[in-house]
Protein backbone atom coordinates (compact mmCIF):
# COMPACT_ATOMS: atom_id res chain seq x y z
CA UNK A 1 -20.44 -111.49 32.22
CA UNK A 2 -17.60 -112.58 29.68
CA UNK A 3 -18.29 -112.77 26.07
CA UNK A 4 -18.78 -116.52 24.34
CA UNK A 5 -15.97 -118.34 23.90
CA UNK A 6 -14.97 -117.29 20.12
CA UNK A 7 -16.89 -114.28 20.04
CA UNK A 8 -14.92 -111.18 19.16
CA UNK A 9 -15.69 -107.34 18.95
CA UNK A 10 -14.83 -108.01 14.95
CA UNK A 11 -17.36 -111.21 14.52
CA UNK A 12 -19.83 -108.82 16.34
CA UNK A 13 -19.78 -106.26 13.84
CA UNK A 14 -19.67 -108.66 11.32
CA UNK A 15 -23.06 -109.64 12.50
CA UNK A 16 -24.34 -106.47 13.40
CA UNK A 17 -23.66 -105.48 9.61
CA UNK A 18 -25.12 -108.79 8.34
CA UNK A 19 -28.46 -107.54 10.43
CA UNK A 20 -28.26 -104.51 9.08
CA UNK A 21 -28.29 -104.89 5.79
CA UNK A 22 -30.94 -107.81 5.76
CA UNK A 23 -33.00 -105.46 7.07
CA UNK A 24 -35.85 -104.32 4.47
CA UNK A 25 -36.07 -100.66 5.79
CA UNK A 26 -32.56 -100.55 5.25
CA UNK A 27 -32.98 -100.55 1.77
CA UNK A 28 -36.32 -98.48 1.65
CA UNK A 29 -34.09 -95.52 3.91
CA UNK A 30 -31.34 -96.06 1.55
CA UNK A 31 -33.55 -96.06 -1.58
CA UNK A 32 -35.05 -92.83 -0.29
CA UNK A 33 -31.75 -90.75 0.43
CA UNK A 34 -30.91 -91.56 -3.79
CA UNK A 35 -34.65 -90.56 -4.45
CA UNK A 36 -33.29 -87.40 -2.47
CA UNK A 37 -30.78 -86.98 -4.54
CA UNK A 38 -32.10 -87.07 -7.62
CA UNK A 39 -34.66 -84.38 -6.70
CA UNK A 40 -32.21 -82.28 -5.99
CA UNK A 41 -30.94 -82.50 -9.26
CA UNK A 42 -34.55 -82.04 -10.64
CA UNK A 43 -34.81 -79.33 -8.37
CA UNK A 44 -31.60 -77.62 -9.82
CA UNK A 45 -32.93 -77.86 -13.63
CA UNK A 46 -36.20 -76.78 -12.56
CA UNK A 47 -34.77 -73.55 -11.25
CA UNK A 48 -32.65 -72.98 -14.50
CA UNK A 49 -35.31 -72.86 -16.60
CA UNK A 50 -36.90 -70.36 -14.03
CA UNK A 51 -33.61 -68.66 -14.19
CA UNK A 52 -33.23 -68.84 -17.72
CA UNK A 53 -36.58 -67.20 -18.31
CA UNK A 54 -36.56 -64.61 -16.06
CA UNK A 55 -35.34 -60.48 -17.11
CA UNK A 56 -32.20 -59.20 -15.80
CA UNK A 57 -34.17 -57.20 -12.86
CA UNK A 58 -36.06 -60.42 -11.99
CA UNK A 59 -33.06 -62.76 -11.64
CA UNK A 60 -32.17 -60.43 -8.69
CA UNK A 61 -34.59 -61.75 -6.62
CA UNK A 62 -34.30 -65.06 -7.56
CA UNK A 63 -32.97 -67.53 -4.39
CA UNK A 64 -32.84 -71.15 -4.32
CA UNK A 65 -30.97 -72.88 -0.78
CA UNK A 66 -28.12 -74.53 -0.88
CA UNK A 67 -29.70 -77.32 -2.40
CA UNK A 68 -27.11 -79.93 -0.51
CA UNK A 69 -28.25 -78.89 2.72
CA UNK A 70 -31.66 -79.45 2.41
CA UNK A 71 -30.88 -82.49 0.51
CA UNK A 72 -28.90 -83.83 3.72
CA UNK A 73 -31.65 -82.81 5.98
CA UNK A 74 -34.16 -84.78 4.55
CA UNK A 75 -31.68 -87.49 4.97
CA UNK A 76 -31.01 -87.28 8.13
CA UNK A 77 -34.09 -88.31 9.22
CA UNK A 78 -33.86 -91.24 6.78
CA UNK A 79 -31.25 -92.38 8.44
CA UNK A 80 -32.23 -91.64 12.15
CA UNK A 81 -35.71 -93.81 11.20
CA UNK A 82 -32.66 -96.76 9.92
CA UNK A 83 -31.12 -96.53 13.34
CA UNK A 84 -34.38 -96.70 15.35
CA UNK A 85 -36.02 -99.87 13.13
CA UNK A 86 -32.03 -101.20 13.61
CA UNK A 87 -32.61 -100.96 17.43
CA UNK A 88 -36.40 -102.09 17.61
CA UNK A 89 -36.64 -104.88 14.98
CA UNK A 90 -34.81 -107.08 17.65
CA UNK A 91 -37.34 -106.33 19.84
CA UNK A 92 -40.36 -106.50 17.79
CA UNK A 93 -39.57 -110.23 16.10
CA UNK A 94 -37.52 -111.43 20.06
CA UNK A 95 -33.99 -112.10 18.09
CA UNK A 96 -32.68 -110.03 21.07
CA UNK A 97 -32.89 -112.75 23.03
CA UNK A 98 -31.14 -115.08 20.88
CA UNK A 99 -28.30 -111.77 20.74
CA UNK A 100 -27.50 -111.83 24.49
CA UNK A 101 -27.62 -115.81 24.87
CA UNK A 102 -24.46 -115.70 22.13
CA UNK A 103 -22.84 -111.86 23.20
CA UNK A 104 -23.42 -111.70 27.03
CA UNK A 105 -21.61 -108.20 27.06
CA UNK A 106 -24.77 -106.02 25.91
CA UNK A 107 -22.13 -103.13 25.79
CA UNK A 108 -20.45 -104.71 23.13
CA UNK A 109 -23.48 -105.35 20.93
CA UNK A 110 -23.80 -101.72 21.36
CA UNK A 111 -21.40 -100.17 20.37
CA UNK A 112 -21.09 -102.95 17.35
CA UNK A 113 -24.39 -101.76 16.62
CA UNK A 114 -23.64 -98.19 17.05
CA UNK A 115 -20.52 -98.52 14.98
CA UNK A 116 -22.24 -100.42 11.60
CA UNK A 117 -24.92 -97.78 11.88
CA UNK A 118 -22.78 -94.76 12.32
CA UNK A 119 -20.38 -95.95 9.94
CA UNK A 120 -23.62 -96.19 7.19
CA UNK A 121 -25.00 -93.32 7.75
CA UNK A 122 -22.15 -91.17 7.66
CA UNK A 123 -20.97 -93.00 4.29
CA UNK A 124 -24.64 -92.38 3.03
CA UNK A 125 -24.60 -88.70 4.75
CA UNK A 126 -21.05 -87.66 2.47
CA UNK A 127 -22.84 -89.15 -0.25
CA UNK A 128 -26.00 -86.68 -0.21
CA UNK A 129 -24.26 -83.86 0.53
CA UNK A 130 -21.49 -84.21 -1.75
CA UNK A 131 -23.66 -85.64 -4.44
CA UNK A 132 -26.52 -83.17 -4.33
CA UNK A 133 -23.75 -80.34 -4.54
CA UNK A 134 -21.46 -81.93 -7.42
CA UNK A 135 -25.22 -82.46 -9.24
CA UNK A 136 -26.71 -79.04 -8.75
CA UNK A 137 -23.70 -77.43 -9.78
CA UNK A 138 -23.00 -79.00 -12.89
CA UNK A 139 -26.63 -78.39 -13.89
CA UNK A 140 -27.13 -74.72 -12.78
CA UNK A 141 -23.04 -73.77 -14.62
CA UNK A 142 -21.86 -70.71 -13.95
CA UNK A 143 -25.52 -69.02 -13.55
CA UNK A 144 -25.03 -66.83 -10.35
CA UNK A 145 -28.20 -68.07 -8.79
CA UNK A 146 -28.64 -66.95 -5.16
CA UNK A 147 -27.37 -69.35 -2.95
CA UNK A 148 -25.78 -71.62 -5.31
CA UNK A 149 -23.32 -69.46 -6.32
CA UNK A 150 -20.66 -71.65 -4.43
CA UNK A 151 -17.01 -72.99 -4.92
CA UNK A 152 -16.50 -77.11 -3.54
CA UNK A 153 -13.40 -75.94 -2.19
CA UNK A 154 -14.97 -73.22 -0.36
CA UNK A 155 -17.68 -75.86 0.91
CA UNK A 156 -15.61 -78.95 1.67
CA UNK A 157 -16.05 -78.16 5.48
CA UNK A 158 -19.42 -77.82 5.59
CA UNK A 159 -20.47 -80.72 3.49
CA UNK A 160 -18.23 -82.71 5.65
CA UNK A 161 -19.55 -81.56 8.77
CA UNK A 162 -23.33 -81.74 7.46
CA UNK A 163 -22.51 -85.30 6.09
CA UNK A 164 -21.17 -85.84 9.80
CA UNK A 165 -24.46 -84.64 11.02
CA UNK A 166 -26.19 -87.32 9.44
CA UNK A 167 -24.67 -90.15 11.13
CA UNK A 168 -25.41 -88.51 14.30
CA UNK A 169 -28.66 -88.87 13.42
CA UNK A 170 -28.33 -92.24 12.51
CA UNK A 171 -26.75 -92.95 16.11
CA UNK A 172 -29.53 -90.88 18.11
CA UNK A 173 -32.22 -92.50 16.36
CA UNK A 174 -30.50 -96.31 16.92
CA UNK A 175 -29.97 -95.35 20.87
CA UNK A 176 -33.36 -94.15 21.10
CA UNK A 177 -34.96 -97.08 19.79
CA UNK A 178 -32.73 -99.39 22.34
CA UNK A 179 -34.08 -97.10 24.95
CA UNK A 180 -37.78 -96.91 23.92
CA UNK A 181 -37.97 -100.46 22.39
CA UNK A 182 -40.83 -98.62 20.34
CA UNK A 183 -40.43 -97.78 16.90
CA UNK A 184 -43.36 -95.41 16.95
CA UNK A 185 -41.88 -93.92 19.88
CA UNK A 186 -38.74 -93.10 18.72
CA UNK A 187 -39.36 -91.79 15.64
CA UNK A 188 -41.46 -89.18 17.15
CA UNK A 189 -38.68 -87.97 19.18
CA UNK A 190 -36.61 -87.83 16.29
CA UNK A 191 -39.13 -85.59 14.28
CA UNK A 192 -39.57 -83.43 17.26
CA UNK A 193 -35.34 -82.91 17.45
CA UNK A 194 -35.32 -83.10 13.50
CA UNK A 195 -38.10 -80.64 12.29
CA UNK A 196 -40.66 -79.52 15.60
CA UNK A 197 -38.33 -78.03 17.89
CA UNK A 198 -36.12 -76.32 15.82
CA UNK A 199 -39.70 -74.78 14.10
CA UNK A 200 -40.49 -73.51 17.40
CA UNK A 201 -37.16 -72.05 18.41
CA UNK A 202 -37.51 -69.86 15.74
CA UNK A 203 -40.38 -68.74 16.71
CA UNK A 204 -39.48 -67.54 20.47
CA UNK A 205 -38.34 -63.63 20.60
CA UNK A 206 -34.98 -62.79 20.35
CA UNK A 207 -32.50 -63.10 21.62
CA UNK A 208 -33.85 -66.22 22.60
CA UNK A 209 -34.34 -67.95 18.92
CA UNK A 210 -30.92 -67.47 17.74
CA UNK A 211 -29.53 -68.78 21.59
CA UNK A 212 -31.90 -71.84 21.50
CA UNK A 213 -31.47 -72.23 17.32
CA UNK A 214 -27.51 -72.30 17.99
CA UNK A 215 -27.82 -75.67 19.65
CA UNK A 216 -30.29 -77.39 17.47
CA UNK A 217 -28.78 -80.78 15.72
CA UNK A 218 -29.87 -79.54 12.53
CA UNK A 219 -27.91 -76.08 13.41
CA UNK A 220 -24.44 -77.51 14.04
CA UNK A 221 -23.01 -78.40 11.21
CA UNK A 222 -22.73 -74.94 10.03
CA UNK A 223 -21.34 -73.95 13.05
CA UNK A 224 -18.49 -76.41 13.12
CA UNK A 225 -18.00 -74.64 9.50
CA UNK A 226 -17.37 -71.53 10.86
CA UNK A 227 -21.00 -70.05 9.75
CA UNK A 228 -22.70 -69.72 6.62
CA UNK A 229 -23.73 -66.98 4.34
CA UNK A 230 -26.90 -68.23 3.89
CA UNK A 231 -30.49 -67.73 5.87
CA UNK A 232 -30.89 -70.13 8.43
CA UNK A 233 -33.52 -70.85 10.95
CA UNK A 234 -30.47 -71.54 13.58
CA UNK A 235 -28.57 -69.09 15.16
CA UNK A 236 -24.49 -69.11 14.15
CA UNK A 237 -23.44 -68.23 18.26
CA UNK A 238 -20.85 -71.46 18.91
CA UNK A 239 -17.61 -72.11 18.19
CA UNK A 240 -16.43 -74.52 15.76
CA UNK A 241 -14.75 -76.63 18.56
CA UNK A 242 -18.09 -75.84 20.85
CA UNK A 243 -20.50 -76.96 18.17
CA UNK A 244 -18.51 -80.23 17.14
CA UNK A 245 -18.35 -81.46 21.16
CA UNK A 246 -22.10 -80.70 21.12
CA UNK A 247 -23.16 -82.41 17.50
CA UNK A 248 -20.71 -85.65 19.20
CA UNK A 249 -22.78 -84.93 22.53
CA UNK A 250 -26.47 -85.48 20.63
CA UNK A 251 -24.68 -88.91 19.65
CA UNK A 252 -22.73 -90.23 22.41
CA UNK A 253 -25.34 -89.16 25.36
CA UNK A 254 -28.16 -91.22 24.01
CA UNK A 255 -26.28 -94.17 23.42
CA UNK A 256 -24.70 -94.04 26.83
CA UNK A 257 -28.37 -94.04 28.45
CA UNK A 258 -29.21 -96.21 25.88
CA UNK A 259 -26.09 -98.50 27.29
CA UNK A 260 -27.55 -98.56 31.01
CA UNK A 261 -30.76 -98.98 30.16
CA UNK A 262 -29.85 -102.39 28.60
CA UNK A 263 -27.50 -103.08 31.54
CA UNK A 264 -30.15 -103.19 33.50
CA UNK A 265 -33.27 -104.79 32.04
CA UNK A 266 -33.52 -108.82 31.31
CA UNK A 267 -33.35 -108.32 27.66
């Protein structure tokens, strides 16, 4: 089939976006990864009063994570739950329909849709990882805490590449839901890729946890960093250029299933 007469790849991301962001979970994900961000912060003054308090032999035991990481985890799976109720809200209230009647070319609505998601979550995913960084670091100062001890310039990569990460997320969890067509569904398969299976490939012997850890989604972005410093439940055993083709992978092999699937079925 041929697109509608008037109907171009820029009007359909145009309306894609205009779905989007009518979408109340969109602002309820969105409104959670700034909540996210903010306890970071609180997280950050909470430990420098610990720090503060604490005797010279003490401190040297005292470890907080990377506080941008885990703030960028948590909102990955925001985002991946955007991209699923992105996918699925056509389905639940039947405006799919009314989508194919006026874009024919399913591929197109796609990768429209695949695009306006992407595109927010990776905006939202720079945001958290930058932000909770910039925060925590002008609240702890020059306190050599454990693991936050860190230089931005030193750490550009790897926010960018964690930032990345989320929109991947945000793309895997919009394929999935195209595929499913079940919110419910899909967001248990993101939780199992997000949190489960990672859990439990740290828990096989080694050398098997590091081997299975070192392709994990959550893993990668530290990886495409060239490895971190810092105590990870993922093993560090790709390349940069191995573990970016592999984070893209997680993104673009869902959403080419996701592409067929549609192909084939009557809406």
């Amino acid at each position: 089939m041929t697109t509608a007469p008037g109907i171009t790849a820029g009007r359909v991301l145009a309306a894609e976006w205009l779905k989007l962001r009518t979408l109340r979970s969109a602002f309820w994900t969105s409104a959670a990864a700034a909540v996210l961000i903010g306890l970071a912060a609180l997280l950050a003054w909470y430990a420098v009063g610990v720090w503060d308090g604490l005797t010279p032999e003490q401190r040297k035991s005292f470890a907080l994570s990377p506080l941008a990481d885990v703030t960028a985890w948590a909102v990955s799976l925001c985002m991946a739950v955007l991209g699923v109720t992105a996918a699925t809200s056509e389905y639940r209230s039947g405006t799919i329909r009314a989508t194919c009647v006026a874009v024919p070319r399913r591929g197109l609505v796609l990768a429209a849709k695949a695009g306006v998601v992407g595109a927010v979550g990776l905006a939202v995913g720079q945001v958290a990882a930058f932000g909770a960084f910039l925060a925590s670091s002008a609240i702890i100062g020059d306190r050599p805490i454990d693991g936050q001890d860190l230089v931005l310039a030193d750490q550009a990569p790897h926010l960018l590449a964690t930032g990345l990460s989320v929109a991947v997320f945000a793309v895997l969890g919009m394929a999935l839901g195209v595929l499913l067509r079940s919110t419910a569904g899909a967001v248990v398969v993101v939780v199992l890729l997000w949190h489960v299976l990672p859990m439990l490939a740290a828990n096989l012997p080694a050398p098997w946890d590091a081997r299975v850890g070192s392709v994990m989604l959550s893993g990668l972005a530290d990886q495409i960093a060239d490895g971190s410093d810092t105590p990870s439940i993922y093993g560090e055993l790709l390349a940069p250029p191995a573990a970016l083709a592999l984070l893209l992978a997680y993104a673009v092999v869902p959403l080419a299933a996701a592409a067929v699937a549609a192909g084939r079925r009557d809406v």
